[in-house]
PDB file of N, CA and C in Angstrom:
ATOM      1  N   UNK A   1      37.248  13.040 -42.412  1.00  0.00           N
ATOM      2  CA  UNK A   1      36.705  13.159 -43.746  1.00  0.00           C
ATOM      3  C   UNK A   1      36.078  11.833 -44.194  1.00  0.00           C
ATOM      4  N   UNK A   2      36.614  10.599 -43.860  1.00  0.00           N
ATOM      5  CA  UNK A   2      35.830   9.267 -44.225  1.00  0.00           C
ATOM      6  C   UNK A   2      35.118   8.925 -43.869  1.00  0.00           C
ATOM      7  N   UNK A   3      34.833   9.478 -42.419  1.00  0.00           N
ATOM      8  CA  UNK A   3      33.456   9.019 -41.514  1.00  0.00           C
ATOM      9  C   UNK A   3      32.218  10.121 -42.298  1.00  0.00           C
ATOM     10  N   UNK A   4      32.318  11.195 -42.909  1.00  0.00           N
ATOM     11  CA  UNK A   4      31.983  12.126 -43.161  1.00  0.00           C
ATOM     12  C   UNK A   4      31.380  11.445 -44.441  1.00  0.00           C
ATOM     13  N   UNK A   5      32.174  10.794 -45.564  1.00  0.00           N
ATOM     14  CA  UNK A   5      31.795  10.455 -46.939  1.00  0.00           C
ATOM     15  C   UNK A   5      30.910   9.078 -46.173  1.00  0.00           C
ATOM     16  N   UNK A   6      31.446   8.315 -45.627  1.00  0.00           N
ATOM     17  CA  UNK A   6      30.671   7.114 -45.302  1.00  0.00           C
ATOM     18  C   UNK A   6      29.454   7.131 -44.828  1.00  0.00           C
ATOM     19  N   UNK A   7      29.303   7.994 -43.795  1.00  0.00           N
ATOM     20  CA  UNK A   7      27.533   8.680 -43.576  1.00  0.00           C
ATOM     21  C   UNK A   7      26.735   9.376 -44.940  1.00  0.00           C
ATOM     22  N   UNK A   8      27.467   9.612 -45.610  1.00  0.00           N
ATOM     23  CA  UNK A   8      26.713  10.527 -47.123  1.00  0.00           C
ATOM     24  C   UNK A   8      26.579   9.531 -47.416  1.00  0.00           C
ATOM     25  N   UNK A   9      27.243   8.210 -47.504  1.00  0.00           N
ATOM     26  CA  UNK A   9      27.201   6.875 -48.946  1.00  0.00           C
ATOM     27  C   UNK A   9      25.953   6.325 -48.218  1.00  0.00           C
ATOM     28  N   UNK A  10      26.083   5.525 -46.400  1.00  0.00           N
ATOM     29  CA  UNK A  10      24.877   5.555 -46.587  1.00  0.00           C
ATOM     30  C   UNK A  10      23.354   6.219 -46.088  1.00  0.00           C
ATOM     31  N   UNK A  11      23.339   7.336 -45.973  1.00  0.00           N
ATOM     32  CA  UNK A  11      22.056   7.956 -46.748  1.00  0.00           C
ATOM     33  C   UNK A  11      21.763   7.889 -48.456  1.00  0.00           C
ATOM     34  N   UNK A  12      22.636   7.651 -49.294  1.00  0.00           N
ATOM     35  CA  UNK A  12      22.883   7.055 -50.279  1.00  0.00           C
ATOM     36  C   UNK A  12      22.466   5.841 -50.399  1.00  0.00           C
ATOM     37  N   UNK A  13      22.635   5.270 -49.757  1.00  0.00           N
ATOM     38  CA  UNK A  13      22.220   3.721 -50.219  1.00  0.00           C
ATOM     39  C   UNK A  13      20.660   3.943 -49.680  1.00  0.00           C
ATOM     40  N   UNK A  14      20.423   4.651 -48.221  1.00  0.00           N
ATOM     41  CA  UNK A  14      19.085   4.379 -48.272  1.00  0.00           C
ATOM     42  C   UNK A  14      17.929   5.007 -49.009  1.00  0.00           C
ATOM     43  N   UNK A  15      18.714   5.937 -49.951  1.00  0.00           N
ATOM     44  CA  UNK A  15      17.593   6.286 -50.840  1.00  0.00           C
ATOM     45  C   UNK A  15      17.791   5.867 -52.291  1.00  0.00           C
ATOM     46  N   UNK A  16      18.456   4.734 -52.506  1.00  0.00           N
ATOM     47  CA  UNK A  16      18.296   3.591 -53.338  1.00  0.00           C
ATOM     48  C   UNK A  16      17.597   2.524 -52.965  1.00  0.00           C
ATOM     49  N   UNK A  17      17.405   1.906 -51.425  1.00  0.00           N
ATOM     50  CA  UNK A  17      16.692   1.047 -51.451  1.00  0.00           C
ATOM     51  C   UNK A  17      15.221   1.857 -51.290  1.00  0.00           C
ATOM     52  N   UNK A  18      15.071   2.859 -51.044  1.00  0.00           N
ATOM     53  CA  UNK A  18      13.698   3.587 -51.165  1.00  0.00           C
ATOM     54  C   UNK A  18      13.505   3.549 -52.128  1.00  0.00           C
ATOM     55  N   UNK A  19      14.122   4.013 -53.686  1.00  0.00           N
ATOM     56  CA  UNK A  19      13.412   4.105 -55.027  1.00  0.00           C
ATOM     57  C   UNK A  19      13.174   2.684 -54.806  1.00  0.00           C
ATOM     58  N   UNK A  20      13.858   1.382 -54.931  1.00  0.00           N
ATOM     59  CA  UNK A  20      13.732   0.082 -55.207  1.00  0.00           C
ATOM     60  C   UNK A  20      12.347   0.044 -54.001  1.00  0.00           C
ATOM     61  N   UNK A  21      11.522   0.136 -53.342  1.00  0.00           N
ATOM     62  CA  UNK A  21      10.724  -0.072 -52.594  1.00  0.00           C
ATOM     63  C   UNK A  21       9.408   0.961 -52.341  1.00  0.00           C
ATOM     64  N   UNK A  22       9.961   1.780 -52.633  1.00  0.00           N
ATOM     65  CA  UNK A  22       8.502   3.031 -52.668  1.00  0.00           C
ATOM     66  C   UNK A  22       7.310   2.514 -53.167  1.00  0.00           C
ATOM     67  N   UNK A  23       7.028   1.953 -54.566  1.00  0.00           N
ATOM     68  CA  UNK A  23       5.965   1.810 -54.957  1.00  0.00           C
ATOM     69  C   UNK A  23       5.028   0.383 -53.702  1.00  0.00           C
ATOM     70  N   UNK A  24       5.815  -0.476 -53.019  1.00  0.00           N
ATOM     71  CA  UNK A  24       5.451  -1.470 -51.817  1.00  0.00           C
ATOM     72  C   UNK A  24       4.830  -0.764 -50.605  1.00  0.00           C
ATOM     73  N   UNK A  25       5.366   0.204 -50.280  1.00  0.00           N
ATOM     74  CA  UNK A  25       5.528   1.211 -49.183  1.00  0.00           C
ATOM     75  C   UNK A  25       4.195   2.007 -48.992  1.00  0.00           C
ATOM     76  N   UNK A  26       3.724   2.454 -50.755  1.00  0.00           N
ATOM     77  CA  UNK A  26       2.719   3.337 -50.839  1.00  0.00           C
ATOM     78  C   UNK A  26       1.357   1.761 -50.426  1.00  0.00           C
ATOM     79  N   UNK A  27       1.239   0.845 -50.557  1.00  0.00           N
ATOM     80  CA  UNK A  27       0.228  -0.131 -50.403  1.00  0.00           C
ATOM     81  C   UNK A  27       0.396  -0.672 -48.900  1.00  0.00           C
ATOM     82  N   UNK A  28       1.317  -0.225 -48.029  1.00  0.00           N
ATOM     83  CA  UNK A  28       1.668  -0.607 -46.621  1.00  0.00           C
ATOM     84  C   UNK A  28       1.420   0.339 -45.746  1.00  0.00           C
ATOM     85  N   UNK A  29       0.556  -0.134 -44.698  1.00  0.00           N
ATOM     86  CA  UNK A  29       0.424   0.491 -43.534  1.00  0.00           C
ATOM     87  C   UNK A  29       2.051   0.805 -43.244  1.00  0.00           C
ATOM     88  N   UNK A  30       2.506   1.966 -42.460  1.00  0.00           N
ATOM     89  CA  UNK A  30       3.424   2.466 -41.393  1.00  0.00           C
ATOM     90  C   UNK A  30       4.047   1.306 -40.574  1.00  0.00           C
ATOM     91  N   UNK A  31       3.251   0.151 -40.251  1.00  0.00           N
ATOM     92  CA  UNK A  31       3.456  -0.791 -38.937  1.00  0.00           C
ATOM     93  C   UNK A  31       3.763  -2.031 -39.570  1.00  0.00           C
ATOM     94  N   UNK A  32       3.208  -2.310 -40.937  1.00  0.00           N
ATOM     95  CA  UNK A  32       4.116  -3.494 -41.388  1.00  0.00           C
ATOM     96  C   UNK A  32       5.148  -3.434 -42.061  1.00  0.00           C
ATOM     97  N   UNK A  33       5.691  -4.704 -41.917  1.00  0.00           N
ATOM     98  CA  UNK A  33       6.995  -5.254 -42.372  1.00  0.00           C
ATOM     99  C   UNK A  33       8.074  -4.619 -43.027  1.00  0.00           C
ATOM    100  N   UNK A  34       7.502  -4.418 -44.580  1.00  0.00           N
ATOM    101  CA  UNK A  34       8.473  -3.951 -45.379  1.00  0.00           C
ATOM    102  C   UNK A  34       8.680  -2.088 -45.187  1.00  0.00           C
ATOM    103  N   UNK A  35       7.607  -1.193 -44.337  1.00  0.00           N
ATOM    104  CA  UNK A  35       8.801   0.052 -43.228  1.00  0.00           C
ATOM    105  C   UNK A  35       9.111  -0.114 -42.664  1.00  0.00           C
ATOM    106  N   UNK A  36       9.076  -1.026 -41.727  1.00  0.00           N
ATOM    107  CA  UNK A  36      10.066  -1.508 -40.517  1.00  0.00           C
ATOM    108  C   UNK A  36      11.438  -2.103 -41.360  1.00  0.00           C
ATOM    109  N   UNK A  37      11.263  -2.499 -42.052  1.00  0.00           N
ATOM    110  CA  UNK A  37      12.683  -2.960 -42.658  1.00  0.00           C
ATOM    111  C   UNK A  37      13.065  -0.820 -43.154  1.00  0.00           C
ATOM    112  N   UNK A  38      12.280  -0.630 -43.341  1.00  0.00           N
ATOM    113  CA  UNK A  38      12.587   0.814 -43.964  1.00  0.00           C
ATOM    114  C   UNK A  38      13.773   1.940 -43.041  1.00  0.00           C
ATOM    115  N   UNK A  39      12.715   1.639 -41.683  1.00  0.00           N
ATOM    116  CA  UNK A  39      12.998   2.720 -41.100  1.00  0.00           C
ATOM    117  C   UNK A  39      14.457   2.174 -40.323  1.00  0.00           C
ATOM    118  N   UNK A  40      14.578   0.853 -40.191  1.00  0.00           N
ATOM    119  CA  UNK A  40      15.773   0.405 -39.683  1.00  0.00           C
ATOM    120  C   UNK A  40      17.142   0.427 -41.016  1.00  0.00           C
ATOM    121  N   UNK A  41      16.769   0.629 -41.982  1.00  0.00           N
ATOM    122  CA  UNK A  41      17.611   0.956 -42.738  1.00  0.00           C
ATOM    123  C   UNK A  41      17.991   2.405 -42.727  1.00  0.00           C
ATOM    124  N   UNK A  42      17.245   2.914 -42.532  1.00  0.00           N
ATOM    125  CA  UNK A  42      17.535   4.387 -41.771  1.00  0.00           C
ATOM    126  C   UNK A  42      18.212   4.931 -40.862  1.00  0.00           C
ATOM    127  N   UNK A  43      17.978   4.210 -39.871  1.00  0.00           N
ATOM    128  CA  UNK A  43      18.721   3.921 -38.627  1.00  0.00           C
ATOM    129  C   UNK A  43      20.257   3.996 -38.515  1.00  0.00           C
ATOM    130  N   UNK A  44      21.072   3.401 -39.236  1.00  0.00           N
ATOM    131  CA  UNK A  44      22.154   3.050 -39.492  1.00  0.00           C
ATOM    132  C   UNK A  44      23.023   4.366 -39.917  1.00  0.00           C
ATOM    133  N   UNK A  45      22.569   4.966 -40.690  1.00  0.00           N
ATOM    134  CA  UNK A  45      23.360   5.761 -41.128  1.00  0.00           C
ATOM    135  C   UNK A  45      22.778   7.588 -40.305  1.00  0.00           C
ATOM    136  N   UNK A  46      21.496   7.403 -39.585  1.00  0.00           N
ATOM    137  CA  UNK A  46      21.226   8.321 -38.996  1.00  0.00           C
ATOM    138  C   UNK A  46      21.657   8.078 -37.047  1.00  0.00           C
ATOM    139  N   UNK A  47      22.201   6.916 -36.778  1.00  0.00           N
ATOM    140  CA  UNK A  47      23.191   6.964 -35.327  1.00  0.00           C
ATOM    141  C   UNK A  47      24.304   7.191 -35.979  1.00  0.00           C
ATOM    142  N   UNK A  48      25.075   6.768 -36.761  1.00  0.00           N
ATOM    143  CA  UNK A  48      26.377   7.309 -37.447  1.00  0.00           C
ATOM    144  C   UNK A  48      26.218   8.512 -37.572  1.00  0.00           C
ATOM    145  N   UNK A  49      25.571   9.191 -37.751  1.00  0.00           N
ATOM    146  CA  UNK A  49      25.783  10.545 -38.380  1.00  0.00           C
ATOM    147  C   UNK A  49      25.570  11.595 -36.698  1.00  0.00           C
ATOM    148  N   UNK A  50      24.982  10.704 -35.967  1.00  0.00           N
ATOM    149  CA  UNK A  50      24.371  11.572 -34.713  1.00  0.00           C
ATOM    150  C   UNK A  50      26.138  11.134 -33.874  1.00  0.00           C
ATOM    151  N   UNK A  51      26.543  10.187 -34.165  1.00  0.00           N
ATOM    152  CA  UNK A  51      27.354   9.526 -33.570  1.00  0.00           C
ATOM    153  C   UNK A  51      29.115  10.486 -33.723  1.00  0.00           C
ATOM    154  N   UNK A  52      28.704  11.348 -35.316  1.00  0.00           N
ATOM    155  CA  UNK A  52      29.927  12.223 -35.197  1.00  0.00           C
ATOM    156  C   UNK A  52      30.282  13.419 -34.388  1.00  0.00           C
ATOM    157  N   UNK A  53      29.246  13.838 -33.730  1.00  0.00           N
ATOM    158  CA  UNK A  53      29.042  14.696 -32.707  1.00  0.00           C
ATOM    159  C   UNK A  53      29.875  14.758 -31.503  1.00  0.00           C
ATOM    160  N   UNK A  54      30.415  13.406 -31.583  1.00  0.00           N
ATOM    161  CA  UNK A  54      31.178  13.279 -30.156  1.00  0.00           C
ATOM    162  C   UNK A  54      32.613  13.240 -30.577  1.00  0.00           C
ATOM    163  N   UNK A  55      33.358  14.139 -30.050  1.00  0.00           N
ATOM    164  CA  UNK A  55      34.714  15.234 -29.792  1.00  0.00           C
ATOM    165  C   UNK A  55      35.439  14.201 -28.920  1.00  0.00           C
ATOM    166  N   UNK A  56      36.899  14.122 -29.451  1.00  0.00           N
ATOM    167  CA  UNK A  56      37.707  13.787 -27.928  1.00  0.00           C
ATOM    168  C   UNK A  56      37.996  14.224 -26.765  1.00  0.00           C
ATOM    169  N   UNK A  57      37.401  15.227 -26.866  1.00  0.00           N
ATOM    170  CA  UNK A  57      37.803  16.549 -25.587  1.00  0.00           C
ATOM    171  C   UNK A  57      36.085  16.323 -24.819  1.00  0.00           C
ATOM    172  N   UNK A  58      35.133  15.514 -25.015  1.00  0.00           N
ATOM    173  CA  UNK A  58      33.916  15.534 -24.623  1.00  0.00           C
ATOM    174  C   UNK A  58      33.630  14.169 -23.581  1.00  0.00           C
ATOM    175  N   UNK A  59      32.774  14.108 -22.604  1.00  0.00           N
ATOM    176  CA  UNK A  59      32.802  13.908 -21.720  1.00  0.00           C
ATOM    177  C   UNK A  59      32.545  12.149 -22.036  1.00  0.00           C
ATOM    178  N   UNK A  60      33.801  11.372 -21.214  1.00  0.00           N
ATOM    179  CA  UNK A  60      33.778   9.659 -21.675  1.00  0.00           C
ATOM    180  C   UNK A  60      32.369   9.246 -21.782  1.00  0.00           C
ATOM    181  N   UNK A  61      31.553   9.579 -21.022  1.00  0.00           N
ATOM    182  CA  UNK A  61      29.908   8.673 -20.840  1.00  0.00           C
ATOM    183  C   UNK A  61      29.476   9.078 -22.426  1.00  0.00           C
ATOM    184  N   UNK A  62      29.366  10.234 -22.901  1.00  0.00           N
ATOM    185  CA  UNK A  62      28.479  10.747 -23.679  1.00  0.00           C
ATOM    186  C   UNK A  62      29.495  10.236 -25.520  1.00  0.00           C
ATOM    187  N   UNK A  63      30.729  10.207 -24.791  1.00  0.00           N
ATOM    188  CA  UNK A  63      31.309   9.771 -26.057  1.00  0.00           C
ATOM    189  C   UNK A  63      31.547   7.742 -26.356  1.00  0.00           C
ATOM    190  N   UNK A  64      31.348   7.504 -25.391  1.00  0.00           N
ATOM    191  CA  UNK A  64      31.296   5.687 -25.401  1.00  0.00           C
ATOM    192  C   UNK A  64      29.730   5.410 -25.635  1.00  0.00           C
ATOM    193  N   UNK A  65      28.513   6.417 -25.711  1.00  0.00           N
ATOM    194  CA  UNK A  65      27.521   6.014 -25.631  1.00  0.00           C
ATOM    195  C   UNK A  65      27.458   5.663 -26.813  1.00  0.00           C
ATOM    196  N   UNK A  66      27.389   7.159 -27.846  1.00  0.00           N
ATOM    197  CA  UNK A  66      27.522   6.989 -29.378  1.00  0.00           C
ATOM    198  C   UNK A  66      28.477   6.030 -29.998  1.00  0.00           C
ATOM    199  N   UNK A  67      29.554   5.815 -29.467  1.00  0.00           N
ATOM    200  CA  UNK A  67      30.713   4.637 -29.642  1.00  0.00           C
ATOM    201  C   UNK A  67      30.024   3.130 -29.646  1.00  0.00           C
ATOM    202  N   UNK A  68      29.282   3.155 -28.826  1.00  0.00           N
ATOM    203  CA  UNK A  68      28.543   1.777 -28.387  1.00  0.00           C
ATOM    204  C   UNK A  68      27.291   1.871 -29.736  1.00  0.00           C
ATOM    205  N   UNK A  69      26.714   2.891 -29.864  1.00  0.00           N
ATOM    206  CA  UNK A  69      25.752   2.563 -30.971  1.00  0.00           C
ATOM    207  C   UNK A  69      26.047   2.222 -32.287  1.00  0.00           C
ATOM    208  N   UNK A  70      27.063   2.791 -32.911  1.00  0.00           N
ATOM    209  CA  UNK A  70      27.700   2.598 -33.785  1.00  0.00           C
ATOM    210  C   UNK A  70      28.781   1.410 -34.140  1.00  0.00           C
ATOM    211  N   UNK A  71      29.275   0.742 -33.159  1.00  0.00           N
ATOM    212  CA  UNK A  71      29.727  -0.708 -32.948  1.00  0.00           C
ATOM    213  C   UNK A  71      28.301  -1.253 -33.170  1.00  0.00           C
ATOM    214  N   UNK A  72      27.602  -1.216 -32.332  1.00  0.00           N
ATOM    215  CA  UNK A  72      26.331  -2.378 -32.058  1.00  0.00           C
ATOM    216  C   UNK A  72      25.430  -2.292 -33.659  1.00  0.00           C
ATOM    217  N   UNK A  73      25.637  -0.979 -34.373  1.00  0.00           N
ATOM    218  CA  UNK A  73      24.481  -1.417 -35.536  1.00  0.00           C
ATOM    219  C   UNK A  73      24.991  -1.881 -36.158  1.00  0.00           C
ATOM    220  N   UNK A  74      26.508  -1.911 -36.749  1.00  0.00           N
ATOM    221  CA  UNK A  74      27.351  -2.535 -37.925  1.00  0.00           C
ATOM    222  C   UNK A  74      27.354  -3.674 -37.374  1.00  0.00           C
ATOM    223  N   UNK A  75      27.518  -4.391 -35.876  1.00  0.00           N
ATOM    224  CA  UNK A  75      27.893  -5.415 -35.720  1.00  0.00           C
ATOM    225  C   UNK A  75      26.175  -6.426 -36.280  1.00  0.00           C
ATOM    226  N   UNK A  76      25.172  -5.585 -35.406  1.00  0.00           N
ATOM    227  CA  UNK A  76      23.783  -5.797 -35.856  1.00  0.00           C
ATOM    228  C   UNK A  76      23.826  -6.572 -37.420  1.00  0.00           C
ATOM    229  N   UNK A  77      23.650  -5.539 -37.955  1.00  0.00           N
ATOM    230  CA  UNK A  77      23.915  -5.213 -39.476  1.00  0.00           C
ATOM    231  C   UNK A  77      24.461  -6.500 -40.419  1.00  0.00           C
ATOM    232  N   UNK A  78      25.415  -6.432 -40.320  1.00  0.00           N
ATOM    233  CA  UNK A  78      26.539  -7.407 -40.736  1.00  0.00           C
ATOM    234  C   UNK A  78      26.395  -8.894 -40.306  1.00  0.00           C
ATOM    235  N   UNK A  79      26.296  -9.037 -38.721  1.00  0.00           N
ATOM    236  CA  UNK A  79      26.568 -10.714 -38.576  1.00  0.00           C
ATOM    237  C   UNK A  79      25.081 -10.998 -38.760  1.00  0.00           C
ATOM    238  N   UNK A  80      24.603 -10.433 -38.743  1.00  0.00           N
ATOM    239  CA  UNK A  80      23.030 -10.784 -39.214  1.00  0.00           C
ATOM    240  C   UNK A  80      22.420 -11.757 -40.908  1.00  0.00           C
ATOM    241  N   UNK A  81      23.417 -11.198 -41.452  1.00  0.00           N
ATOM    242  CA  UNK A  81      23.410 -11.278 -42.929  1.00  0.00           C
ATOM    243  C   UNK A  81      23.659 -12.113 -43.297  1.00  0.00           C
ATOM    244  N   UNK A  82      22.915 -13.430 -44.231  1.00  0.00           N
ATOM    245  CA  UNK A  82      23.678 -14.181 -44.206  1.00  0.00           C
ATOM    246  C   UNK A  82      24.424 -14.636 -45.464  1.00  0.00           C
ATOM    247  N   UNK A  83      25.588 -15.524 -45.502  1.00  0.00           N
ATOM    248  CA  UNK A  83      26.631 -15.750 -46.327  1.00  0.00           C
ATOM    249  C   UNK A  83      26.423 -15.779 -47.601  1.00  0.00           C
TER     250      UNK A  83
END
């Protein structure tokens, strides 16, 4: 159930930083900067969400893959940021 609310919060957040950014977005090509910050904010909560798919009863490769994406974007994410 928490992994469940935590994927809703953020698709949540990313359509708060969309209102906060839409009107930038509409004057930007697809290929610069501020959608690439877009679509990687996207990202995050759309491997999480692809990432709940995987069952304990499902096969180790296919369940450490999504395991590995979901470590790697928070870790991404986070130590990236700075203090």
């Amino acid at each position: 159930m928490w992994q469940v609310l935590l994927t809703l919060g953020l698709f949540f957040w990313v359509a708060i930083i969309y209102r906060g950014i839409r009107g930038r977005l509409r004057q930007e090509h697809m290929g610069n900067l501020p959608w690439l910050f877009f679509f990687a904010a996207l990202a995050l909560p759309a491997f999480y969400a692809v990432g709940l798919l995987a069952r304990p009863d499902d096969n180790f490769t296919r369940t450490d893959f999504w395991r590995f994406w979901v470590v790697h974007l928070w870790v991404e994410d986070f130590l990236e940021a700075p203090p």
